[in-house]
Protein backbone atom coordinates (compact mmCIF):
# COMPACT_ATOMS: atom_id res chain seq x y z
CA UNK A 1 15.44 69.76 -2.82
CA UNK A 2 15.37 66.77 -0.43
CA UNK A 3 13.31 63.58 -0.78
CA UNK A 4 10.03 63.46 1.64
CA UNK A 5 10.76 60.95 4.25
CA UNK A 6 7.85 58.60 4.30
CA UNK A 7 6.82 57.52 8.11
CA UNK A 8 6.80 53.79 8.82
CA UNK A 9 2.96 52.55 9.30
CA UNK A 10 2.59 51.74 12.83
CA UNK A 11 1.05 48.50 12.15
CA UNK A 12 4.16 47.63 10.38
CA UNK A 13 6.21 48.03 13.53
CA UNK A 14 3.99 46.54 15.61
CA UNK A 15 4.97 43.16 13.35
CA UNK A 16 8.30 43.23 13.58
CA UNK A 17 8.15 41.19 17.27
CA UNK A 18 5.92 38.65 15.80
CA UNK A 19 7.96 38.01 12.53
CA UNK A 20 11.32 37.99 15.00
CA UNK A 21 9.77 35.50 17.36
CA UNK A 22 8.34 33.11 14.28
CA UNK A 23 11.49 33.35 12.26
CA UNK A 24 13.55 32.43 16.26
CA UNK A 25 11.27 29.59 16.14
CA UNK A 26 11.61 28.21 12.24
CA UNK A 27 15.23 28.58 12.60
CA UNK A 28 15.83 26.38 15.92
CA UNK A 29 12.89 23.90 14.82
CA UNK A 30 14.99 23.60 11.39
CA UNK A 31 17.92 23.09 13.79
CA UNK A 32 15.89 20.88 15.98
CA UNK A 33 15.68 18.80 12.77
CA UNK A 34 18.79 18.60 11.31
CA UNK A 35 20.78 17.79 14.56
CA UNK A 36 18.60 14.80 15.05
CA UNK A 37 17.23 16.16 18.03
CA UNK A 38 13.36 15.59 17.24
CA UNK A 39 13.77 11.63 16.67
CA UNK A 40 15.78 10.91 19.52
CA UNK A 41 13.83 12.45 21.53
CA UNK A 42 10.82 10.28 19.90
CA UNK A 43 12.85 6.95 20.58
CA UNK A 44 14.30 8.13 23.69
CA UNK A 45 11.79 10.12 26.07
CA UNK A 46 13.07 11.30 29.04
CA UNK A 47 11.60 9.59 32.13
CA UNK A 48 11.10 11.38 36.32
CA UNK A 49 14.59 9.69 37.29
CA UNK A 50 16.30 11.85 39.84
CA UNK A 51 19.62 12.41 38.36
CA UNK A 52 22.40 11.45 40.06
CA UNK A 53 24.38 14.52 38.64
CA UNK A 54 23.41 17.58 36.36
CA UNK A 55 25.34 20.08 34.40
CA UNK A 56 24.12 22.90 33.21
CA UNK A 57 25.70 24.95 30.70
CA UNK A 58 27.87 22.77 28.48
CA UNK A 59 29.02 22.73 24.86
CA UNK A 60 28.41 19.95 22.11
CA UNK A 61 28.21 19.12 18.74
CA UNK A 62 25.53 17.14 17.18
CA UNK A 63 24.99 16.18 13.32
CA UNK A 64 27.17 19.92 12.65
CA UNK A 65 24.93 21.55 14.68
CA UNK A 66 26.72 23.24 17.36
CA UNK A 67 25.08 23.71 20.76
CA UNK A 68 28.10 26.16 22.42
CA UNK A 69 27.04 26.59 26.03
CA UNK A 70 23.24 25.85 26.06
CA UNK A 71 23.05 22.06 26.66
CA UNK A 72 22.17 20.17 30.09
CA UNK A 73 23.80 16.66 30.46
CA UNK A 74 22.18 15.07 33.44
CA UNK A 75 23.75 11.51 34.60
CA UNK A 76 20.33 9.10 36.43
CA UNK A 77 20.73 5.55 37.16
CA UNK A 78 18.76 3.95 34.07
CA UNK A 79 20.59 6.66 31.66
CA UNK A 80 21.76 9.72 30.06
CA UNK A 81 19.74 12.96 29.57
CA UNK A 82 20.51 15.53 27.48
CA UNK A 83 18.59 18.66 27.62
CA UNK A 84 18.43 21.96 25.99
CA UNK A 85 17.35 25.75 26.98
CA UNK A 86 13.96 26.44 26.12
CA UNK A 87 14.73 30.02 24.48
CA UNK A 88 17.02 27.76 22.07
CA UNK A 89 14.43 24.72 21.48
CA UNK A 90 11.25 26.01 22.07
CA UNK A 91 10.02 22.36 20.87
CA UNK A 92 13.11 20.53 21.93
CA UNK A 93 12.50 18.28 24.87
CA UNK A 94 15.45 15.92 26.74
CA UNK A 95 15.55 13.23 25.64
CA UNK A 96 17.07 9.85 27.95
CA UNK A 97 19.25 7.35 26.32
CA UNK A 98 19.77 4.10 28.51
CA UNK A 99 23.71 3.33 29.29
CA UNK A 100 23.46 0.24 27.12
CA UNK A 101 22.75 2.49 24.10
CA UNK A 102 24.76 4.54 24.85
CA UNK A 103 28.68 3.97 23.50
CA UNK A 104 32.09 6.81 23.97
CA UNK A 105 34.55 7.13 21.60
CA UNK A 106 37.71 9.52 22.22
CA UNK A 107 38.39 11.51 19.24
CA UNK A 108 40.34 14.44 18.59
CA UNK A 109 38.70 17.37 17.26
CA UNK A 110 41.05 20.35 16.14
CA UNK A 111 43.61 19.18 17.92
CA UNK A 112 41.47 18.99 21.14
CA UNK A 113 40.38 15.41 23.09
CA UNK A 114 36.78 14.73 22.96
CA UNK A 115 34.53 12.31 23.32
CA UNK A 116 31.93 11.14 20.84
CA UNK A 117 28.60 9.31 22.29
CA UNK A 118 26.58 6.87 19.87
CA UNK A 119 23.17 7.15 20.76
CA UNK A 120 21.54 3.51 19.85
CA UNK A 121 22.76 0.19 17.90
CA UNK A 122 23.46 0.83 15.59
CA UNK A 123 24.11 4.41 16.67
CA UNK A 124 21.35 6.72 15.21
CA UNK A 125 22.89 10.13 16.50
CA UNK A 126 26.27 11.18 17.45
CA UNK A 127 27.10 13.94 20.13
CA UNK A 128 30.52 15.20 20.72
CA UNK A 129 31.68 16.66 24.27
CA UNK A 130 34.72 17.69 25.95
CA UNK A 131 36.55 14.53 28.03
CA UNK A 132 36.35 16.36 31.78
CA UNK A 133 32.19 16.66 30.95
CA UNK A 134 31.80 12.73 30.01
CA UNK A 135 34.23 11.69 32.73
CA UNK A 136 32.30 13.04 35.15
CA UNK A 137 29.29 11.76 34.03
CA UNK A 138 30.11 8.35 34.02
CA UNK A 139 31.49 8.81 36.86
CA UNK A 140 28.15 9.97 38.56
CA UNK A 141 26.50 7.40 36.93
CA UNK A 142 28.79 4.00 38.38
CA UNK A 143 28.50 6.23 41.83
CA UNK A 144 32.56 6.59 41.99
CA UNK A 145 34.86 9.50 42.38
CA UNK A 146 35.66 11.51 39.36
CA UNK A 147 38.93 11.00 37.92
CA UNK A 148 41.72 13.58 38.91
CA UNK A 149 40.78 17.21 37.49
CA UNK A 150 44.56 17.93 37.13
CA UNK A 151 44.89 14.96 34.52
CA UNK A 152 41.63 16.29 32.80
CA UNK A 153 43.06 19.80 33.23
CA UNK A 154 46.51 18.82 31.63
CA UNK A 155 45.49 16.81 28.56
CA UNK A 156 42.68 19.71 27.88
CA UNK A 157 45.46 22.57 28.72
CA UNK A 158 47.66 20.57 25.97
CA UNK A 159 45.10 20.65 23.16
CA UNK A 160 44.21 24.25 23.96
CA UNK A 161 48.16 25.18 23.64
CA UNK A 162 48.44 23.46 20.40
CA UNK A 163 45.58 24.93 19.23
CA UNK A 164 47.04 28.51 20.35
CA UNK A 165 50.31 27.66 18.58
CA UNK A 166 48.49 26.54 15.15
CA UNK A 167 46.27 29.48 15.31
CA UNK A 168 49.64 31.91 16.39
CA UNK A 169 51.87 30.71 13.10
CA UNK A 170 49.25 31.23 10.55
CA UNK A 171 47.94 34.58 11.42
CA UNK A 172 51.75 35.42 12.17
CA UNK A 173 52.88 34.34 8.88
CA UNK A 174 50.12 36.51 7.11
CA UNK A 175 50.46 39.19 8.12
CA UNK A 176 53.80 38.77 8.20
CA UNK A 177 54.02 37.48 4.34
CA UNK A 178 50.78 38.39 2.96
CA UNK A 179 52.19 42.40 2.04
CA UNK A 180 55.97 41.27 0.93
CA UNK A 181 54.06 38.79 -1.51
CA UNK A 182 52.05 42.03 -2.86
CA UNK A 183 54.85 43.98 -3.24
CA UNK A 184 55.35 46.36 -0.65
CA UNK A 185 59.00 46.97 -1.47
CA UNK A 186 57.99 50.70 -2.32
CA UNK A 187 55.61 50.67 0.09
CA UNK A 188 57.99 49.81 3.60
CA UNK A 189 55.87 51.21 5.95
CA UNK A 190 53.25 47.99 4.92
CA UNK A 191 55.73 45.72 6.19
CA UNK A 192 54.98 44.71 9.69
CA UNK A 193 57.59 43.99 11.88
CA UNK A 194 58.42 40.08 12.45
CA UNK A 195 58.00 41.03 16.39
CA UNK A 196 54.34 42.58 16.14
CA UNK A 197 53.10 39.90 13.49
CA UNK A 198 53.73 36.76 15.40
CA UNK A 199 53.78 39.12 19.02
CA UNK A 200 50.34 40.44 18.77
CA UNK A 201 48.14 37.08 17.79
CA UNK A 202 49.89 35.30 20.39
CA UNK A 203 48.75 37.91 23.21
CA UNK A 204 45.24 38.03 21.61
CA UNK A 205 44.43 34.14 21.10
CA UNK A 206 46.36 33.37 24.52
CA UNK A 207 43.67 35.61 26.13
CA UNK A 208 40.96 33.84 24.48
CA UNK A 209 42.51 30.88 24.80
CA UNK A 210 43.10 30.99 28.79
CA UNK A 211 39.19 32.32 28.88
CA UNK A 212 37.93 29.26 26.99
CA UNK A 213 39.98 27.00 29.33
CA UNK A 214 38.95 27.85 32.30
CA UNK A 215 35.24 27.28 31.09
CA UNK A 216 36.48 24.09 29.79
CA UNK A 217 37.39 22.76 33.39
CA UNK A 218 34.13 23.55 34.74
C-alpha cells in the first residue's frame, strides 16, 4: 500500500521565480546595508568623470561583507569609484570618494599584504583590497607608471606561500593525529601514512593556491 503522491498546484510553481528573485533582492539590500554601502553612496555620489583607469572584476572586503570578484574600482582625476555588479546590488550604485577622503593603510590579512582605504574624516567606511589593485590605482590617478609587477608579484607570491604552508601543517597534522588520538591502535589500517597526510593537502591547496595567484596579479 503506497501513499498517493499529491501533484504540486501549478500556481505554486509558478511562485517559486518570484519568491527567488525577492528573497536575491532582501538578501543583497540587507548586504547593501550592513557593508555601509547605501550611506556612502548617499555622501559620496558618483559624478560623469572619465576615469583615468577601470578594473573590473576585483575582490574586497567591506564592514565583513565580502565582495570576492564582483567589485569595479575605477581611478578619475577628482576621485575614487567603487562600483558593484548589478545582479549583486540591484540598488547599489558607485559611489565616488574624493582623494582627500580617501586614506591607505597596509595591513596584513591572513598572512597576506593588503591595503585598507578610509573612506572620509574621520573615516566612515573601511574597504580592504589586495596591494597590486591599489597600486595601480594610485598610480592611474597621479598619471605615473605603475610600480614593478614583479615586486607586487613577489610580496603577494610570499603571503600566498605562507598561507599554503599554514593551511598544509594543520590539515597534515589532522589527519595525521586526529585517528592515533582516537585510538586506532586496533584499527591500523585508520592510520594514514605521514607521506599521504602532509603529501596530499600540499598538492591540493598548492593548486588552489597557484589558481588564486594568478587572479591576484591581474
Amino acid at each position: 500500500m503506497t501513499a498517493e503522491q499529491v501533484p504540486i498546484p501549478s500556481w505554486l510553481i509558478g511562485l517559486f521565480p518570484v519568491f527567488f528573485v525577492l528573497l536575491w533582492v532582501l538578501v543583497t539590500s540587507f548586504l547593501g546595508l550592513f557593508s555601509g554601502w547605501f550611506q556612502l553612496q548617499q555622501q559620496f555620489p558618483s559624478n560623469d568623470d572619465v576615469p583615468l583607469l577601470r578594473l573590473g572584476g576585483r575582490s574586497g572586503t567591506m564592514s565583513g561583507v565580502n565582495f570576492r570578484g564582483v567589485l569595479t574600482l575605477a581611478a578619475c582625476r577628482s576621485g575614487l569609484r567603487v562600483g558593484l555588479w548589478r545582479i549583486f546590488g540591484p540598488f547599489q550604485r558607485p559611489f565616488q570618494v574624493p582623494w582627500d577622503q580617501v586614506e591607505a593603510e597596509p595591513v596584513t590579512r591572513f598572512l597576506m599584504p593588503m591595503i585598507r582605504l578610509h573612506f572620509g574624516r574621520p573615516a566612515m567606511r573601511k574597504l580592504t583590497i589586495s596591494v597590486r589593485t591599489w597600486e595601480r590605482l594610485k598610480a592611474a590617478s597621479q598619471s605615473v607608471a605603475a610600480p614593478s609587477a614583479a615586486a607586487a608579484t613577489r610580496r603577494l607570491a610570499g603571503g600566498f606561500v605562507a598561507q599554503w604552508a599554514a593551511i598544509t601543517i594543520l590539515t597534515g597534522s589532522f589527519f595525521y593525529l586526529a585517528p592515533r588520538f582516537l585510538g586506532s591502535d586496533a584499527q591500523p589500517a585508520l592510520q594514514i601514512p605521514l607521506a599521504v597526510c602532509f603529501g596530499l593537502p600540499a598538492i591540493v591547496f598548492g593548486v588552489s593556491t597557484f589558481i588564486r595567484l594568478l587572479f591576484a596579479v591581474r
